[in-house]
C-alpha atoms as a PDB file:
ATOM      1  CA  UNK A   1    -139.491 -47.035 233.554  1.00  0.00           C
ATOM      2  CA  UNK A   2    -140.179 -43.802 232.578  1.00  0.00           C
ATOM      3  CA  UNK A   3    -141.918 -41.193 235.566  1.00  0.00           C
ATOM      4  CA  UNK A   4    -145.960 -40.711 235.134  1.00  0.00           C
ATOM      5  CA  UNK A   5    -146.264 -37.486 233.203  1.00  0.00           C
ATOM      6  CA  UNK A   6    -143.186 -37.613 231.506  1.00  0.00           C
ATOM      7  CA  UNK A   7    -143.455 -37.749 227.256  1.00  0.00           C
ATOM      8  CA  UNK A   8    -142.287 -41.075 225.727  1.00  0.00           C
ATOM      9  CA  UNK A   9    -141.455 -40.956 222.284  1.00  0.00           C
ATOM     10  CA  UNK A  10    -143.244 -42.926 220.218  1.00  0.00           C
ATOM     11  CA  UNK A  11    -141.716 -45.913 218.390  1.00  0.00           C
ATOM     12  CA  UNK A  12    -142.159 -44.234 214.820  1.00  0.00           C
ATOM     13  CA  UNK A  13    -141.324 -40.890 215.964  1.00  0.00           C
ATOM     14  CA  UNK A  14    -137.702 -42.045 216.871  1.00  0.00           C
ATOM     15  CA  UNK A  15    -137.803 -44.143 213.733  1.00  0.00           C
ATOM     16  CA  UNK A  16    -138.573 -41.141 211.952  1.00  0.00           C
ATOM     17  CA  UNK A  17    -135.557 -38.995 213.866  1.00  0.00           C
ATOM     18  CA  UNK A  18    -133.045 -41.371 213.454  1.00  0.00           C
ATOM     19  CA  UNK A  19    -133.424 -42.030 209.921  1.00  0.00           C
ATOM     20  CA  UNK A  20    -133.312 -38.614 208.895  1.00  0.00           C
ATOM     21  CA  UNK A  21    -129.807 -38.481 211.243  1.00  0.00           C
ATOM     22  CA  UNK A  22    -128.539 -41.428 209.549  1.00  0.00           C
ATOM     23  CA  UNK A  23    -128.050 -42.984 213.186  1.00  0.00           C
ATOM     24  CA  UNK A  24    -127.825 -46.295 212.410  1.00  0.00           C
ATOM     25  CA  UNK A  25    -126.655 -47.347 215.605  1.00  0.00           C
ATOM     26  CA  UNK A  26    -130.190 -45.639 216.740  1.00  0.00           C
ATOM     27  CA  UNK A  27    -131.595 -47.204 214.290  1.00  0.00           C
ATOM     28  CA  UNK A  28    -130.217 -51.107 215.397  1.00  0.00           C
ATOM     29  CA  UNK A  29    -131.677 -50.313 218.597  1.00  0.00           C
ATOM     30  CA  UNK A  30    -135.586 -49.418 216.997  1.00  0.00           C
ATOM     31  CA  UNK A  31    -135.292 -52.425 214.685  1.00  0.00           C
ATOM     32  CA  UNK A  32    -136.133 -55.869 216.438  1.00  0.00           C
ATOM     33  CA  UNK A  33    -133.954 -58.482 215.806  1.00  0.00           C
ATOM     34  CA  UNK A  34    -136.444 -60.572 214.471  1.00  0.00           C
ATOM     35  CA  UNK A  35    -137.189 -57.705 211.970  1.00  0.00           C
ATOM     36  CA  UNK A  36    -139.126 -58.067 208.381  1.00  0.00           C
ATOM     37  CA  UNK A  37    -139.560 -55.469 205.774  1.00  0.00           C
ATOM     38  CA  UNK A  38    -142.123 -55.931 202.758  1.00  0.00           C
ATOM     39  CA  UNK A  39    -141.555 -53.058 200.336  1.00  0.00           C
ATOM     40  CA  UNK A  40    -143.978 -52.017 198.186  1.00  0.00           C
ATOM     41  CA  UNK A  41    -141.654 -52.775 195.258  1.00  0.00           C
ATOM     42  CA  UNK A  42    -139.922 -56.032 193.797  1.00  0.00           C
ATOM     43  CA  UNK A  43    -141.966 -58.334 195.684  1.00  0.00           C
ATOM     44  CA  UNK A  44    -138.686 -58.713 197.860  1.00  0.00           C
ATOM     45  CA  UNK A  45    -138.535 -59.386 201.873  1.00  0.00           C
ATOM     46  CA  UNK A  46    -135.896 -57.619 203.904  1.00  0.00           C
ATOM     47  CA  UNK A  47    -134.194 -58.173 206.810  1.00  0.00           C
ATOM     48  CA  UNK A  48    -133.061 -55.866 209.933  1.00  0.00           C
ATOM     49  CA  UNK A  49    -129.284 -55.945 208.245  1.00  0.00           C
ATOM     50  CA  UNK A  50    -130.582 -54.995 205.061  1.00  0.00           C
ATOM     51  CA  UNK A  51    -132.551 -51.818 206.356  1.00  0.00           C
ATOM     52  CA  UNK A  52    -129.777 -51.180 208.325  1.00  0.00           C
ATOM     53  CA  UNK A  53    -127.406 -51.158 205.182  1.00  0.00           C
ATOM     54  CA  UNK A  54    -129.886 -49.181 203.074  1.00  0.00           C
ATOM     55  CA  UNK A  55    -130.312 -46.260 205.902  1.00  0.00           C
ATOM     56  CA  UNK A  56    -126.443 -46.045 206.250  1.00  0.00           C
ATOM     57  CA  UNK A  57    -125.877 -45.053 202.897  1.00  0.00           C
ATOM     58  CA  UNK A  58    -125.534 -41.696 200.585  1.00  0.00           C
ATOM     59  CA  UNK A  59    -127.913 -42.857 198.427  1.00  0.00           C
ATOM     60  CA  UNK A  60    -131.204 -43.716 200.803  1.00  0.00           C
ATOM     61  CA  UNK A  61    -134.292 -42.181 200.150  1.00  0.00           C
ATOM     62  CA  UNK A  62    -135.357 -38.715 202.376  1.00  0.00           C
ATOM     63  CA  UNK A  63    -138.910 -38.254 203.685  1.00  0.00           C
ATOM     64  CA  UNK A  64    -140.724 -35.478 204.040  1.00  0.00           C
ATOM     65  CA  UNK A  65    -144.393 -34.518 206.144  1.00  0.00           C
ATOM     66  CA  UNK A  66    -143.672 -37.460 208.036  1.00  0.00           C
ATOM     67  CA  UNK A  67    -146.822 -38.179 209.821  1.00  0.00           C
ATOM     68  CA  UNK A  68    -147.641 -40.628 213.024  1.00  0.00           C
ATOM     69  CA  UNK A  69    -151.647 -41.977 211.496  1.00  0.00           C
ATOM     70  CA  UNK A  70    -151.771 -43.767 214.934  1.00  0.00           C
ATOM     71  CA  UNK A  71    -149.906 -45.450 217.185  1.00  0.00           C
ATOM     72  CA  UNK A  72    -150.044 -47.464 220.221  1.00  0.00           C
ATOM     73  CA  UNK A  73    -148.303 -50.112 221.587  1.00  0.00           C
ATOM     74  CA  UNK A  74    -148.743 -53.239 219.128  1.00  0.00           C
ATOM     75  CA  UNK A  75    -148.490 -51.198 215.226  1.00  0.00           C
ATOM     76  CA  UNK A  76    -148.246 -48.401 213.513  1.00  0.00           C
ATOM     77  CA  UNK A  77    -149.419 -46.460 210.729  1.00  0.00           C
ATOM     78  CA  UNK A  78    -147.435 -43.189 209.608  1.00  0.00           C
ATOM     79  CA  UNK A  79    -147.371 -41.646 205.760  1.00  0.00           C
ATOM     80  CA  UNK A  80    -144.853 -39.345 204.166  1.00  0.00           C
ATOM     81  CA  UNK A  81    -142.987 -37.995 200.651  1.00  0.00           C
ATOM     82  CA  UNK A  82    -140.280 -39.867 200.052  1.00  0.00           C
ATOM     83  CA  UNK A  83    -137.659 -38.872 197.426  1.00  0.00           C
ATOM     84  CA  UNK A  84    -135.295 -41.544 195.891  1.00  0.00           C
ATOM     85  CA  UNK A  85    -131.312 -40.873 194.704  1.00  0.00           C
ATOM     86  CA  UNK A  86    -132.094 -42.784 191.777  1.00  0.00           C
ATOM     87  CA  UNK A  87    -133.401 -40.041 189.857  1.00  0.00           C
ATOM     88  CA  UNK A  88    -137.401 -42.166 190.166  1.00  0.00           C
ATOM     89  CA  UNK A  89    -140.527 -40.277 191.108  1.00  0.00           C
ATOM     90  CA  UNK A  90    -141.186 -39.601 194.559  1.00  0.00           C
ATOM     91  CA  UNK A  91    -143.579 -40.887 196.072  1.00  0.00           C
ATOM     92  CA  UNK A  92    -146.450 -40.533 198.909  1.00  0.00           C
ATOM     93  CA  UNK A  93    -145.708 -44.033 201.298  1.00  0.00           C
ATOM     94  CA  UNK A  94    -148.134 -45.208 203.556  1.00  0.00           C
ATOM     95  CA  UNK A  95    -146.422 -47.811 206.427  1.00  0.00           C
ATOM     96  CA  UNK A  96    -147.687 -50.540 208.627  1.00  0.00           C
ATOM     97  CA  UNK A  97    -145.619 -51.448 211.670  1.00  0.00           C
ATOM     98  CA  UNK A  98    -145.948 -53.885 213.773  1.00  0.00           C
ATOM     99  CA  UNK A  99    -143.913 -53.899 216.978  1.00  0.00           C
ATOM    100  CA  UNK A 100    -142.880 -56.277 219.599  1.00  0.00           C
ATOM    101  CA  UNK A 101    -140.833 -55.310 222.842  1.00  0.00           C
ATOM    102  CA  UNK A 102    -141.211 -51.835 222.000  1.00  0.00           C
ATOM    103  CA  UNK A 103    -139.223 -52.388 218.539  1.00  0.00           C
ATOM    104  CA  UNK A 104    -140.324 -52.588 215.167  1.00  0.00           C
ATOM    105  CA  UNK A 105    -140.333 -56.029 214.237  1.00  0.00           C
ATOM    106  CA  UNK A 106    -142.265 -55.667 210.737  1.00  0.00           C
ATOM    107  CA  UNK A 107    -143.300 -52.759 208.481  1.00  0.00           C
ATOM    108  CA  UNK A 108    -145.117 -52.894 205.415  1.00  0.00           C
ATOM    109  CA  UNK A 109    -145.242 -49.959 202.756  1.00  0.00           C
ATOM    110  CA  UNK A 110    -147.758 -48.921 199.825  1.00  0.00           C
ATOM    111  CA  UNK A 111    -146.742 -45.878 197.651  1.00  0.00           C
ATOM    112  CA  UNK A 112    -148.692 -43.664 195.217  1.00  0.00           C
ATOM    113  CA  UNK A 113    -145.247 -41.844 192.578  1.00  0.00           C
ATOM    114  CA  UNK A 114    -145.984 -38.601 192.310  1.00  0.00           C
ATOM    115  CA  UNK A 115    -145.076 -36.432 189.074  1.00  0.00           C
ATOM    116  CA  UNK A 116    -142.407 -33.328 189.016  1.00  0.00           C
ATOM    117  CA  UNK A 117    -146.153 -31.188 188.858  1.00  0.00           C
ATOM    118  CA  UNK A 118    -148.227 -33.530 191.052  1.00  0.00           C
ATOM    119  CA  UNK A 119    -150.497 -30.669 193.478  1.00  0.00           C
ATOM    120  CA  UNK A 120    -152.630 -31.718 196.592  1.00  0.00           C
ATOM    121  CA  UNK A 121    -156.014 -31.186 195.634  1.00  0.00           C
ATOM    122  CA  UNK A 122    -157.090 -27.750 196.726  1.00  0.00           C
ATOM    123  CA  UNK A 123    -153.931 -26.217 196.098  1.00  0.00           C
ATOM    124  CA  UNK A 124    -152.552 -23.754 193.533  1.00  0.00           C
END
């Protein structure tokens, strides 16, 4: 139990870290057992083992601006940039997470591709 005033980090914020470290053994101990991933694309369901596989390899996507939309202890909502290996269109993600003894146990994504040229509004 951690010591009143001392920082926890949140759930998606050591999601965040170890996917960018390619920990996967980090990673196995974020992810509930119990674990269910519905991408935003090819109306396919994923399991912890297949996330798992997917983050351990070369060819997983990268994020970037990773932002925590809120947190607290039942879900999440974070958004970032995510590039792809495959040569596709990156793309701004929006996730859902729900978790369950302090794990994620199900995350949900919508994504917006965004062109070679694609500027935030406002900028030059």
């Amino acid at each position: 139990m951690p010591l009143a005033n001392t920082p926890v980090m949140s759930i998606i914020s050591a999601y965040n870290e170890a996917w960018e470290n390619g920990d996967v053994d980090a990673l196995a101990e974020i992810i509930h057992d119990d674990f269910v991933f519905n991408p935003h694309v090819g109306g396919i369901t994923m399991g912890k083992s297949d996330l798992l596989g997917f983050a351990g390899s070369d060819g997983g996507p990268r994020s970037e601006n990773d932002r925590i939309l809120f947190e607290n202890d039942s879900v999440g909502v974070a958004h970032s940039i995510v590039h792809f290996s495959n040569g596709s269109a990156s793309e701004a993600v929006l996730s859902f997470m729900k978790f369950k003894d302090g794990k994620i146990i199900s995350m949900e994504t919508g994504a917006t591709p965004l062109s070679d040229d694609y500027k935030l509004v406002g900028q030059e």
